[in-house]
Structures are given as structure tokens and as C-alpha cells.
N, C-alpha and C. Protein backbone atom coordinates (compact mmCIF):
# COMPACT_ATOMS: atom_id res chain seq x y z
N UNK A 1 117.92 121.19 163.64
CA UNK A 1 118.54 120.03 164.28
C UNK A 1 120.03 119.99 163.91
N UNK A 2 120.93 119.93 164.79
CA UNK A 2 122.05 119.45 164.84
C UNK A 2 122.67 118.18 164.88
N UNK A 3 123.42 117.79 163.82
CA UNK A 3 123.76 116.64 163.51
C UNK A 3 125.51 116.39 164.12
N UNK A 4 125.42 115.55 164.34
CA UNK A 4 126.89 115.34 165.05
C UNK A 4 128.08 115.01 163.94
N UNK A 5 129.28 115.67 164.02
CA UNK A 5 130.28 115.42 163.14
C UNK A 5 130.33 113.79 162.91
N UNK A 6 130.73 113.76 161.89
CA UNK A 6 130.98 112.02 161.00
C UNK A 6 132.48 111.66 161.55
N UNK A 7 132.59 110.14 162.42
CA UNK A 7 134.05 110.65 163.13
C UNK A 7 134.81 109.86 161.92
N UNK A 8 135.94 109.92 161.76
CA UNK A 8 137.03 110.66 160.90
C UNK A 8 138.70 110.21 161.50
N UNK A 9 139.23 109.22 160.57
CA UNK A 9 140.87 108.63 161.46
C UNK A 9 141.68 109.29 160.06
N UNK A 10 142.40 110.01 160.99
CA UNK A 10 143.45 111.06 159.57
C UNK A 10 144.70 110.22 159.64
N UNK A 11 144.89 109.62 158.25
CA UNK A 11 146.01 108.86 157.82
C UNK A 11 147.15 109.39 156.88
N UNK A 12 147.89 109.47 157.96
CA UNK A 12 149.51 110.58 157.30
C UNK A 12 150.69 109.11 156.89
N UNK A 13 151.32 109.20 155.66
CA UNK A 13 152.14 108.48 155.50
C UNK A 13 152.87 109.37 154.65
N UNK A 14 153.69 109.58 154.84
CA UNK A 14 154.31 111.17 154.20
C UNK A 14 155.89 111.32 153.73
N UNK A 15 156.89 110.64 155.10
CA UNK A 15 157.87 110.59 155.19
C UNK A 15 158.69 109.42 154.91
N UNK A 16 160.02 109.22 154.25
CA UNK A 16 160.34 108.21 153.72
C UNK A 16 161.31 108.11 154.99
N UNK A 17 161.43 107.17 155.12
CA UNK A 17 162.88 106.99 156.10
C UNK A 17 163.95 107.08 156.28
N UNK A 18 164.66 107.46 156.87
CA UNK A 18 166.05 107.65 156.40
C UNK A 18 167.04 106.54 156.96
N UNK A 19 168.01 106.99 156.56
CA UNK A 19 169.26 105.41 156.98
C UNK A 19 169.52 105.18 158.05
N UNK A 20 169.64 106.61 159.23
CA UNK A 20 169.62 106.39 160.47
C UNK A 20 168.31 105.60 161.00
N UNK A 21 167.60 106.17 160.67
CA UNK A 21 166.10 105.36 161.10
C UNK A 21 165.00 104.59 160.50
N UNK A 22 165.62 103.37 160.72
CA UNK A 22 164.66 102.21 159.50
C UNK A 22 163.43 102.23 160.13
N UNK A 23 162.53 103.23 160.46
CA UNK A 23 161.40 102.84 161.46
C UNK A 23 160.24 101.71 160.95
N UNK A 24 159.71 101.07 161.45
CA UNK A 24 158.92 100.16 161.06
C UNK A 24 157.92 100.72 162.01
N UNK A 25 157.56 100.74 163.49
CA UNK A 25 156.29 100.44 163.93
C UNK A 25 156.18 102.48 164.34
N UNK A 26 155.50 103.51 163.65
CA UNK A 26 155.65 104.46 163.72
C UNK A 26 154.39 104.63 163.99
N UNK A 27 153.85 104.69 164.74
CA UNK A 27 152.17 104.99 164.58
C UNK A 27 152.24 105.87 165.94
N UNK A 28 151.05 106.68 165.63
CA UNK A 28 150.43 108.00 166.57
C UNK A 28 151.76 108.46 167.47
N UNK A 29 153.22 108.82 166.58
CA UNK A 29 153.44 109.66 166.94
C UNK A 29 153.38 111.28 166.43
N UNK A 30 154.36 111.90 167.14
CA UNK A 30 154.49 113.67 166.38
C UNK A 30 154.74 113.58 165.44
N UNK A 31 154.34 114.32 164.32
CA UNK A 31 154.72 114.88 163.10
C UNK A 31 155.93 115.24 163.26
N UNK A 32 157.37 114.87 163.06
CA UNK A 32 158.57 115.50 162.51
C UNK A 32 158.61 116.13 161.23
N UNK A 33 158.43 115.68 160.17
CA UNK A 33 159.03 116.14 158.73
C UNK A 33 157.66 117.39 158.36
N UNK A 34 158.37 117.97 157.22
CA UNK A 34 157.34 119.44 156.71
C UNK A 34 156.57 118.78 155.94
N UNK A 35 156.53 117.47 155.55
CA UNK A 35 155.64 116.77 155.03
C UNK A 35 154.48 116.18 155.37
N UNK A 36 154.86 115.12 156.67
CA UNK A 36 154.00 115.27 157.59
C UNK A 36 153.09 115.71 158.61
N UNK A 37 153.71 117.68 158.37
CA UNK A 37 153.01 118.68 159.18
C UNK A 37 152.49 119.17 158.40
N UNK A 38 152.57 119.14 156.96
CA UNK A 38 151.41 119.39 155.90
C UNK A 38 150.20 118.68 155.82
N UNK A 39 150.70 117.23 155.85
CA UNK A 39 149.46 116.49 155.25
C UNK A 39 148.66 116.82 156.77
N UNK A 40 149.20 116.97 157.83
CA UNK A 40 148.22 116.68 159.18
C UNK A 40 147.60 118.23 159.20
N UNK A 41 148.14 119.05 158.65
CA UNK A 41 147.51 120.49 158.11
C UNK A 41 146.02 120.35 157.28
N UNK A 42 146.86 120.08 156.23
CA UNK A 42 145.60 119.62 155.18
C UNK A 42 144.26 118.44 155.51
N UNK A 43 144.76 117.75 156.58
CA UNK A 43 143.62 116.72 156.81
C UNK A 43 142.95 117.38 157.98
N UNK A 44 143.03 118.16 158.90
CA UNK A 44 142.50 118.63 159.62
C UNK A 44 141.99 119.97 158.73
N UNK A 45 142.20 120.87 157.96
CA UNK A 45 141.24 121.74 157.81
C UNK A 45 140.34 121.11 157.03
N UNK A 46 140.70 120.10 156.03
CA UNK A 46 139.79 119.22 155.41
C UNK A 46 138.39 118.47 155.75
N UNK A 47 138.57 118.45 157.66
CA UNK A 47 137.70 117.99 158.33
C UNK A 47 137.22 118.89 158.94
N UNK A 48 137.38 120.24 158.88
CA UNK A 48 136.56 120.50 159.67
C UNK A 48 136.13 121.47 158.94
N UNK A 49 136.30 121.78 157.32
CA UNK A 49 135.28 122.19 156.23
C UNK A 49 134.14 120.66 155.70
N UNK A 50 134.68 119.76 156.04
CA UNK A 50 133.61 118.49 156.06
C UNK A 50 132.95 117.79 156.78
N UNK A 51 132.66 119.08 157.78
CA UNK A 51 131.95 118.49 159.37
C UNK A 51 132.45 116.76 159.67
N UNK A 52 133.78 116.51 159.89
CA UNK A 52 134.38 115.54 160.15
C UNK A 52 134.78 116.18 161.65
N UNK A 53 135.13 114.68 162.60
CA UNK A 53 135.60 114.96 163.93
C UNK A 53 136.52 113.71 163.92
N UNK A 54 138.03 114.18 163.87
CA UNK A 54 139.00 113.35 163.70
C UNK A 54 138.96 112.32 165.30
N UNK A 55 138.80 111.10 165.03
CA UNK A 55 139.16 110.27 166.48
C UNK A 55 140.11 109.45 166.66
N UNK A 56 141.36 109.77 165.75
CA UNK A 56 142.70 109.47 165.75
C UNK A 56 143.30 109.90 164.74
N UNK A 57 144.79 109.66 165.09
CA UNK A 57 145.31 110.41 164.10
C UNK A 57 146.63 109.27 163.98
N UNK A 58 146.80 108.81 162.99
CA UNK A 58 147.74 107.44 162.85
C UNK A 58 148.62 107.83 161.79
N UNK A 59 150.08 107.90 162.03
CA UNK A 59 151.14 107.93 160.92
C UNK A 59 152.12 107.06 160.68
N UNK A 60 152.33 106.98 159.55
CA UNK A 60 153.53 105.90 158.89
C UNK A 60 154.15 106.09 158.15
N UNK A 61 155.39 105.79 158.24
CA UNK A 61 156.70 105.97 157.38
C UNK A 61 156.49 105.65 155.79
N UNK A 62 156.54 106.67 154.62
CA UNK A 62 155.94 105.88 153.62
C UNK A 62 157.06 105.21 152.71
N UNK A 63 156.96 104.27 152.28
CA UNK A 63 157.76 103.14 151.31
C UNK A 63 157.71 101.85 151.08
N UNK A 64 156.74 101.34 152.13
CA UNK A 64 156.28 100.27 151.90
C UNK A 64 155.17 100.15 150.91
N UNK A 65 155.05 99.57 150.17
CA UNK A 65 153.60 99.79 149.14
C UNK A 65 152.38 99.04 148.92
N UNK A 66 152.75 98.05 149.83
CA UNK A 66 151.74 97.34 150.24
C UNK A 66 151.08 97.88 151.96
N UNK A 67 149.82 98.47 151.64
CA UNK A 67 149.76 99.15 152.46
C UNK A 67 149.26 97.86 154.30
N UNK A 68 149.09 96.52 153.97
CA UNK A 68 148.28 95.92 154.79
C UNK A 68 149.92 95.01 155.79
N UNK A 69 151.08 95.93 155.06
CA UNK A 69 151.83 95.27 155.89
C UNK A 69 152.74 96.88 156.67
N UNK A 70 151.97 97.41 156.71
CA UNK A 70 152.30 98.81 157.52
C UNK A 70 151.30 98.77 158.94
N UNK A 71 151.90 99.36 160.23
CA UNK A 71 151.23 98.75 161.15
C UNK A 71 150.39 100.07 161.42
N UNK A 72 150.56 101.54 160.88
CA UNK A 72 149.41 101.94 161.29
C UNK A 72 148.09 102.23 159.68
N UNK A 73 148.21 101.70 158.68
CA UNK A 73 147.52 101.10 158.44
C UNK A 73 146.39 100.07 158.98
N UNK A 74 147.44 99.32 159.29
CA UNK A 74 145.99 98.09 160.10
C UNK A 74 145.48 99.01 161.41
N UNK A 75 146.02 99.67 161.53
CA UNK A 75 144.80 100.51 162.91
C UNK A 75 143.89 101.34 161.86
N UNK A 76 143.79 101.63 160.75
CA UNK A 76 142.87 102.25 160.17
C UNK A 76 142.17 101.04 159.62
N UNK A 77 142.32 99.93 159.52
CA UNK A 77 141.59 98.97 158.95
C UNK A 77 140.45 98.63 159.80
N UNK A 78 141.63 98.57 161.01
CA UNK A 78 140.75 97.32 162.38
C UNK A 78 139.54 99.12 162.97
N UNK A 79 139.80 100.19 162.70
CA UNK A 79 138.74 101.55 163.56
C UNK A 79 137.55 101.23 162.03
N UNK A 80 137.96 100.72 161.18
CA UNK A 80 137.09 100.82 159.93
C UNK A 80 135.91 99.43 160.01
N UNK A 81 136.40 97.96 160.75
CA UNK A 81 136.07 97.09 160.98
C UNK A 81 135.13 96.82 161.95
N UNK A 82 135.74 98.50 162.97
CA UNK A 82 135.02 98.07 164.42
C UNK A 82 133.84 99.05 164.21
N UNK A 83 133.53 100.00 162.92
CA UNK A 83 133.05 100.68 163.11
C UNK A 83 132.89 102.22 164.04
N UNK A 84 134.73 102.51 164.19
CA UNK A 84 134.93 103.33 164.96
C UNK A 84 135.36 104.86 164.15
N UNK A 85 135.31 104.69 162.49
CA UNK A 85 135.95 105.58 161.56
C UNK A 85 134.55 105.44 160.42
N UNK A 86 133.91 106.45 160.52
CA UNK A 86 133.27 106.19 158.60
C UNK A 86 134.11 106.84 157.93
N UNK A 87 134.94 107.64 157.81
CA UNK A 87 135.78 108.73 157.04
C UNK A 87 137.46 107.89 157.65
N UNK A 88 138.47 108.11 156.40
CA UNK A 88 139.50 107.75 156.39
C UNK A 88 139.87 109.15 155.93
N UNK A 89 140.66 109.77 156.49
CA UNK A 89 141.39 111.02 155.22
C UNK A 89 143.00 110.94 155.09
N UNK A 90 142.79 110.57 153.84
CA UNK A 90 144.60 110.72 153.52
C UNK A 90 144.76 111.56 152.47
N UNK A 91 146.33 112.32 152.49
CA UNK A 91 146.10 113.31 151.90
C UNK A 91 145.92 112.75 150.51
N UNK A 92 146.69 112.21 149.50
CA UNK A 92 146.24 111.27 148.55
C UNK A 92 146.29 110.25 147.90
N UNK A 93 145.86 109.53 146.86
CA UNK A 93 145.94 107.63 146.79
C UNK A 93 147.26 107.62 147.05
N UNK A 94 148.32 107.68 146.59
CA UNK A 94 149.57 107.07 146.60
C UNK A 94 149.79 107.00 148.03
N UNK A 95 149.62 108.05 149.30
CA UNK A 95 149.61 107.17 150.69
C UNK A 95 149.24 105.73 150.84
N UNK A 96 148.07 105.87 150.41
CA UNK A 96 147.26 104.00 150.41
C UNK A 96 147.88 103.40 150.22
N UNK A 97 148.49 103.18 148.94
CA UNK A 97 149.17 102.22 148.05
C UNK A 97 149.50 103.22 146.45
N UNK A 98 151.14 103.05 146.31
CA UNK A 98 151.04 103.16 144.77
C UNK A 98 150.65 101.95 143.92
N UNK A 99 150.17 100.96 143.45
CA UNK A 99 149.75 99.81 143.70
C UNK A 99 148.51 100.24 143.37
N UNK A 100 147.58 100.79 142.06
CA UNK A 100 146.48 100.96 141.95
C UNK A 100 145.37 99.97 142.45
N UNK A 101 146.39 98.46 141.90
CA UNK A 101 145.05 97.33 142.40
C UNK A 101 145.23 96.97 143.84
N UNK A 102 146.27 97.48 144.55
CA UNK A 102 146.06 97.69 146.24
C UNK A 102 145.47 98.40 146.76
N UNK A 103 145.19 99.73 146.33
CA UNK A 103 144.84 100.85 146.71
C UNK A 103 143.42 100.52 146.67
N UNK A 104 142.48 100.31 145.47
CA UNK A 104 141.45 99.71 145.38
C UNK A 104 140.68 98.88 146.42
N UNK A 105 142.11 98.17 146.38
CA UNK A 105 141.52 96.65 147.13
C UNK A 105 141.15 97.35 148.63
N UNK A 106 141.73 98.35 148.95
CA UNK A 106 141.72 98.57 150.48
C UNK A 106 140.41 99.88 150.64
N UNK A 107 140.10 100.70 149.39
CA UNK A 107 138.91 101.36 149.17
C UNK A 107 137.75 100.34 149.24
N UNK A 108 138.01 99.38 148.86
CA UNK A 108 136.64 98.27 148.90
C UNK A 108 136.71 97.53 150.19
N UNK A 109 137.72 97.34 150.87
CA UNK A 109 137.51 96.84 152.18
C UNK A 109 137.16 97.77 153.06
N UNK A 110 137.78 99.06 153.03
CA UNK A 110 136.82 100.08 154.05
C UNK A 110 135.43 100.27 153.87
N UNK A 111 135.16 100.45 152.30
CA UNK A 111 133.84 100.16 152.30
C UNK A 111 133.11 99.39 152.52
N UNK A 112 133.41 98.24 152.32
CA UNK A 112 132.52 96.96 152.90
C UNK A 112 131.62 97.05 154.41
N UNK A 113 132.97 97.78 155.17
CA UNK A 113 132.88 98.13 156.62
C UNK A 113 132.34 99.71 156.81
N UNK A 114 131.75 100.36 156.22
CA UNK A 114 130.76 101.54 155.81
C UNK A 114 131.87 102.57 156.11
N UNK A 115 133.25 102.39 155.95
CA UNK A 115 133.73 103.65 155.69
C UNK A 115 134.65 103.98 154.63
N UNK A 116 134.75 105.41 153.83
CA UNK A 116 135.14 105.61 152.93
C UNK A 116 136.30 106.39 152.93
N UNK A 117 137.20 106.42 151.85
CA UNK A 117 138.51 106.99 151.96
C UNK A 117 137.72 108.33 151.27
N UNK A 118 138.42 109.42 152.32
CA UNK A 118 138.65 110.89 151.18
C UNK A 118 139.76 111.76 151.03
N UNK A 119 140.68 112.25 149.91
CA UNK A 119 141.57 112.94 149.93
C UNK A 119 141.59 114.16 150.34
N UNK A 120 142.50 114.51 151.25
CA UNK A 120 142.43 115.82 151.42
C UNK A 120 143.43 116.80 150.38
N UNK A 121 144.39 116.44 149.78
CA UNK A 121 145.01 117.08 149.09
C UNK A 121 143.84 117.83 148.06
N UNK A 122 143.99 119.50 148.26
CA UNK A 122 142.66 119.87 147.43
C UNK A 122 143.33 120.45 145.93
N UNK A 123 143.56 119.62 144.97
CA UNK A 123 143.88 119.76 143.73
C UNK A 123 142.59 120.52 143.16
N UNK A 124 142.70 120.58 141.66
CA UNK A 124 141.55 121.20 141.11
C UNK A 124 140.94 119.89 140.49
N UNK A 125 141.66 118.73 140.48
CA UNK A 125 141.67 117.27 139.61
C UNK A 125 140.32 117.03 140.82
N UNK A 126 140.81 117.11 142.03
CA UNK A 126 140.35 116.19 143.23
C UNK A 126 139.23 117.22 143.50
N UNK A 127 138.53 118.52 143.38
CA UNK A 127 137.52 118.96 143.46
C UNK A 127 136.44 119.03 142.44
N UNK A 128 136.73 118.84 141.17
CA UNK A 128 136.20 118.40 140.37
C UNK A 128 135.41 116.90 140.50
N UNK A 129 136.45 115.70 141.19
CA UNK A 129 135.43 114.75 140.91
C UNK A 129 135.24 114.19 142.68
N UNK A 130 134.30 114.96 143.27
CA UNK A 130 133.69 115.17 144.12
C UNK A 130 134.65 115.07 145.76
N UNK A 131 134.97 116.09 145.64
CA UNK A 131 135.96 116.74 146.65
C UNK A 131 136.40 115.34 147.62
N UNK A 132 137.31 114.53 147.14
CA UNK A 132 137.96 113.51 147.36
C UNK A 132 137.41 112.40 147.65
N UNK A 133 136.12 112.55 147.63
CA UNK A 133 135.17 111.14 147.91
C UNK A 133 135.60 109.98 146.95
N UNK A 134 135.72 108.64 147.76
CA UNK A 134 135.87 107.43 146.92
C UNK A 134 134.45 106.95 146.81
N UNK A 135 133.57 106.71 147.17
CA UNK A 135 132.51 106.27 147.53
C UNK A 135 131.16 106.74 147.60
């Protein structure tokens, strides 16, 4: 029996902004920076060594650190709410939030809503304690 991929919203926050461009509402566009064509590297082979099937792909400018006032954040909240994401993949916590007790706070709200954050950045730290699973 064949089981259908677990669908999967890949969350890139990668790039800091620069002075020309204070961007605020940056979501599902192209990857510009080598940063953000990494992490969208790394989260896609990540998914598809974790029978994941990405059903969006949402990016944001990173420097804000509260992650619930970033707007493509809340599209990973509200696909997590509607039940449209069980898998979040970012490459790792500090995307979420540097903000340990934010970061948390937003691992327990996806979970609440049955989906879980996993890192794709594959450290030897992050395969050791169960290949980026929060949950």
C-alpha cells in the first residue's frame, strides 16, 4: 500500500533587508539571496527524503523576531489552523524566532493544530536528536 506524501509549507526567512528595501509584506515570492536559495534547497531535498509534498512555499525577510508579526508567518499559522500543513520546514529555530520562549510558543501552537515544525538544516546536532522533529 501506498501512502500519500504528508503535505508540507516550506518556511524560508533567510534574508535580512537591506536599506534600499525595507520590505515588510514579502511572501511567496522568488528566492533572490544565496541564502534563500539554500534554505529553499535544503527544505526541498529535506522533503522529499521525508516523503513530504511541499503545498506552499512562503518567504520572509528575516529581522523581525517576533515571528506572529511577520506576514508570511501568519500564512504558516492560518495552513496550520486550517489543517492544510502537518509539516512546517524551516531551515532552523532561529527562522521561527530567536526568542526561545517565542519560538516555543509557536511550536506549541502548530501543534495544537496537528502540525509540527522540522528543521531542515542537517547538522550532526539536528540528526542526532531526531532528524529535526519538534514533536
Amino acid at each position: 500500500m501506498v501512502t500519500a506524501p504528508t503535505p508540507a509549507v516550506l518556511y524560508i526567512c533567510a534574508s535580512r533587508p537591506s536599506q534600499k528595501h525595507a520590505e515588510k509584506d514579502t511572501v511567496c515570492r522568488a528566492p533572490r539571496t544565496e541564502a534563500e536559495e539554500r534554505a529553499e534547497s535544503e527544505g526541498r531535498d529535506f522533503a522529499a527524503r521525508n516523503h513530504l509534498q511541499i503545498v506552499e512555499r512562503v518567504i520572509d525577510v528575516y529581522g523581525e523576531p517576533a515571528p506572529q508579526q511577520r506576514p508570511g508567518w501568519q500564512l504558516v499559522r492560518g495552513m496550520a489552523e486550517r489543517g492544510q500543513a502537518e509539516v512546517a520546514i524551516v531551515r532552523w529555530p532561529n527562522a521561527v524566532s530567536p526568542r526561545p520562549d517565542e519560538r516555543y510558543q509557536e511550536v506549541d501552537h502548530l501543534g495544537r493544530h496537528g502540525c509540527q515544525i522540522r528543521f531542515s538544516y542537517a547538522s550532526p546536532w539536528i540528526r542526532a536528536s531526531g532528524n529535526g522533529a519538534t514533536r
